[in-house]
N, C-alpha and C. Protein backbone atom coordinates (compact mmCIF):
# COMPACT_ATOMS: atom_id res chain seq x y z
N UNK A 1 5.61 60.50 -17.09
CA UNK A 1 5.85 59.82 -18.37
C UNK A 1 7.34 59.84 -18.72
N UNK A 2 7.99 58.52 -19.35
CA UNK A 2 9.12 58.85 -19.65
C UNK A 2 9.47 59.24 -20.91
N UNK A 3 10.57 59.62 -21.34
CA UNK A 3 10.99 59.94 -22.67
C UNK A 3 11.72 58.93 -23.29
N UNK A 4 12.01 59.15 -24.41
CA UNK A 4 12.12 58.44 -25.56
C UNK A 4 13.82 57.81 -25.15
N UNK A 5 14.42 58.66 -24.45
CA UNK A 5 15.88 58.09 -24.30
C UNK A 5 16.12 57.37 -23.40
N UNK A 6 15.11 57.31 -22.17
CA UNK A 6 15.13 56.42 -21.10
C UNK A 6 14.29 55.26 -21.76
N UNK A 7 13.52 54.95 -22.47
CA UNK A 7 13.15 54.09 -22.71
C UNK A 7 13.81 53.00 -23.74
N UNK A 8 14.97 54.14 -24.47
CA UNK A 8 15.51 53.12 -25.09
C UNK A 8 16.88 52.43 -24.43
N UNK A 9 17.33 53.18 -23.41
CA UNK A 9 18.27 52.97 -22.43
C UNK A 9 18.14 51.44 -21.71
N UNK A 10 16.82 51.43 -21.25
CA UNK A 10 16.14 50.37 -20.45
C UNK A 10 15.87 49.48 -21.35
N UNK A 11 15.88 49.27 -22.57
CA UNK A 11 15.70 48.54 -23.12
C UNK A 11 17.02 48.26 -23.99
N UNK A 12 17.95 48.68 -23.81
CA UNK A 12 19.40 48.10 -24.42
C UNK A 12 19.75 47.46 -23.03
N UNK A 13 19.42 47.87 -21.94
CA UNK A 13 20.23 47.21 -20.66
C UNK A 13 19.23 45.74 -21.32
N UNK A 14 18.06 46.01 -20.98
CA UNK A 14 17.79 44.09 -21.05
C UNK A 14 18.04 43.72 -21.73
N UNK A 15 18.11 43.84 -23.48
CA UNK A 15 18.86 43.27 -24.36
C UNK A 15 19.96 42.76 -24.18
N UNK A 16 21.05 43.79 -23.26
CA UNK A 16 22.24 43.18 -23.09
C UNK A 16 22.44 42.16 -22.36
N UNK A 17 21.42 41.65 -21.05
CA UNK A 17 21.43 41.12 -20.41
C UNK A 17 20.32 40.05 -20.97
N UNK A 18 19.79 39.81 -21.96
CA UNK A 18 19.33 39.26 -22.44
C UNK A 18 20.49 38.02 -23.39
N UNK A 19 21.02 39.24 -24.21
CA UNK A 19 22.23 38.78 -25.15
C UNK A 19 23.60 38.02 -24.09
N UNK A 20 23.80 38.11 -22.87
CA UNK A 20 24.61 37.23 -22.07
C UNK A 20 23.99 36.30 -21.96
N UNK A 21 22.82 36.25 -21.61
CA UNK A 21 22.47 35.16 -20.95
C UNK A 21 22.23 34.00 -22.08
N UNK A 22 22.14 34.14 -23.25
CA UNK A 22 21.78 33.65 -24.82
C UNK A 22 23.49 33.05 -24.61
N UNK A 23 24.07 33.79 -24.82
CA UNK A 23 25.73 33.37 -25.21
C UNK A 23 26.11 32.50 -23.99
N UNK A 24 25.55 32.65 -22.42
CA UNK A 24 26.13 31.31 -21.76
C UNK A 24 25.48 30.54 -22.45
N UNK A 25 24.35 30.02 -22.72
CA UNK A 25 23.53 29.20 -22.98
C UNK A 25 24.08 28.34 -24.35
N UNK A 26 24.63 29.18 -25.04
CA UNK A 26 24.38 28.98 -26.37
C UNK A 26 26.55 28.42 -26.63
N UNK A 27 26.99 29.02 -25.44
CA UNK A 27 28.33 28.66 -25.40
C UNK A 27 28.09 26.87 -24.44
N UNK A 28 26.85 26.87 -23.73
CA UNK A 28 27.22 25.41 -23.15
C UNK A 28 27.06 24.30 -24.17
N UNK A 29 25.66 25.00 -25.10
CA UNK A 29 25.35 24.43 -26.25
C UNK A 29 26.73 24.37 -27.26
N UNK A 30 27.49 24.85 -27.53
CA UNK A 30 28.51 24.67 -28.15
C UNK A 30 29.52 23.39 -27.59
N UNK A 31 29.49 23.76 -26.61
CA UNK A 31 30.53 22.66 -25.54
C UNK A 31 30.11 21.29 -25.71
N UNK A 32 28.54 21.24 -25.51
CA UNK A 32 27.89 19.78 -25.72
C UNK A 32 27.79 19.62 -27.03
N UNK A 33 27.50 20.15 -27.66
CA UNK A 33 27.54 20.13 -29.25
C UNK A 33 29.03 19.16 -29.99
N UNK A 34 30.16 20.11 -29.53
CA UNK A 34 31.55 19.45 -29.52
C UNK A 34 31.54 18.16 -28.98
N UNK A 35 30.90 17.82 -28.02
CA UNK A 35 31.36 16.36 -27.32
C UNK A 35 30.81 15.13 -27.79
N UNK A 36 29.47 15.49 -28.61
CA UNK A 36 28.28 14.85 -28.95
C UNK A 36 29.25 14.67 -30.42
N UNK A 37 29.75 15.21 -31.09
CA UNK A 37 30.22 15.09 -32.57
C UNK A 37 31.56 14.40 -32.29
N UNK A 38 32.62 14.46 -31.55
CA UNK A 38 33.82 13.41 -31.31
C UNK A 38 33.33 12.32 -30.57
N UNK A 39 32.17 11.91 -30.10
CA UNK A 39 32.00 10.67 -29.60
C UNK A 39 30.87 10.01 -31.03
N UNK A 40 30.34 10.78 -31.93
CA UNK A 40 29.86 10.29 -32.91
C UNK A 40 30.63 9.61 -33.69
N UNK A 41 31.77 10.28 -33.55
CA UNK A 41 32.91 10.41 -34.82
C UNK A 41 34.17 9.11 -34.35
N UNK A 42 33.59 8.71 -32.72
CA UNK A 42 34.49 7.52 -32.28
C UNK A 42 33.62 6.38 -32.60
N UNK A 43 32.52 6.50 -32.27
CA UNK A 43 31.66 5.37 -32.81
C UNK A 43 31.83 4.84 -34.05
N UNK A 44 31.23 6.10 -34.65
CA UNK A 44 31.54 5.96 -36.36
C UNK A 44 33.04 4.95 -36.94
N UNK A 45 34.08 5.67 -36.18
CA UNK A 45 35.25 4.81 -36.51
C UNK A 45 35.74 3.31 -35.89
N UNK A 46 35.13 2.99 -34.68
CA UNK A 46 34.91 2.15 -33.92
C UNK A 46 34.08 0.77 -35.27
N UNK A 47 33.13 1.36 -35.50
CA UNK A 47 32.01 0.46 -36.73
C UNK A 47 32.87 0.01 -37.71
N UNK A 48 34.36 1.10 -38.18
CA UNK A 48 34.40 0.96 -39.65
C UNK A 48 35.49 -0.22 -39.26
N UNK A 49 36.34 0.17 -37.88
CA UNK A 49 37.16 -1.24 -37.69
C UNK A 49 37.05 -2.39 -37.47
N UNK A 50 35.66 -2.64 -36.80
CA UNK A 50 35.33 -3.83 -36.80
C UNK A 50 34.73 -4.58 -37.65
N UNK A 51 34.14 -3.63 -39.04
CA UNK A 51 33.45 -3.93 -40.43
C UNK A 51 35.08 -4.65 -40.75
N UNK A 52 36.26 -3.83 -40.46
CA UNK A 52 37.30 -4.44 -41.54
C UNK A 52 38.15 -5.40 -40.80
């Protein structure tokens, strides 16, 4: 049986490796996020010049 400190040991390692793998994910999501909002934001201005 294990004890209480190995179990919480083993369970901060996967967290941590849990918590990387969240932050690539969540950093590509940022990246596409950014690209998706300046090509909104060209459109958007693209519309307002040809409205005027």
């Amino acid at each position: 049986m294990e004890s209480n400190t190995d179990n919480a040991q083993n369970r901060m390692a996967q967290e941590s490796i849990r918590t990387k793998k969240v932050a690539k994910n969540s950093g590509m999501c940022k990246y596409y996020s950014t690209i998706l909002l300046l090509l909104i934001i060209l459109i958007f201005l693209i519309i307002q010049y040809i409205k005027s």
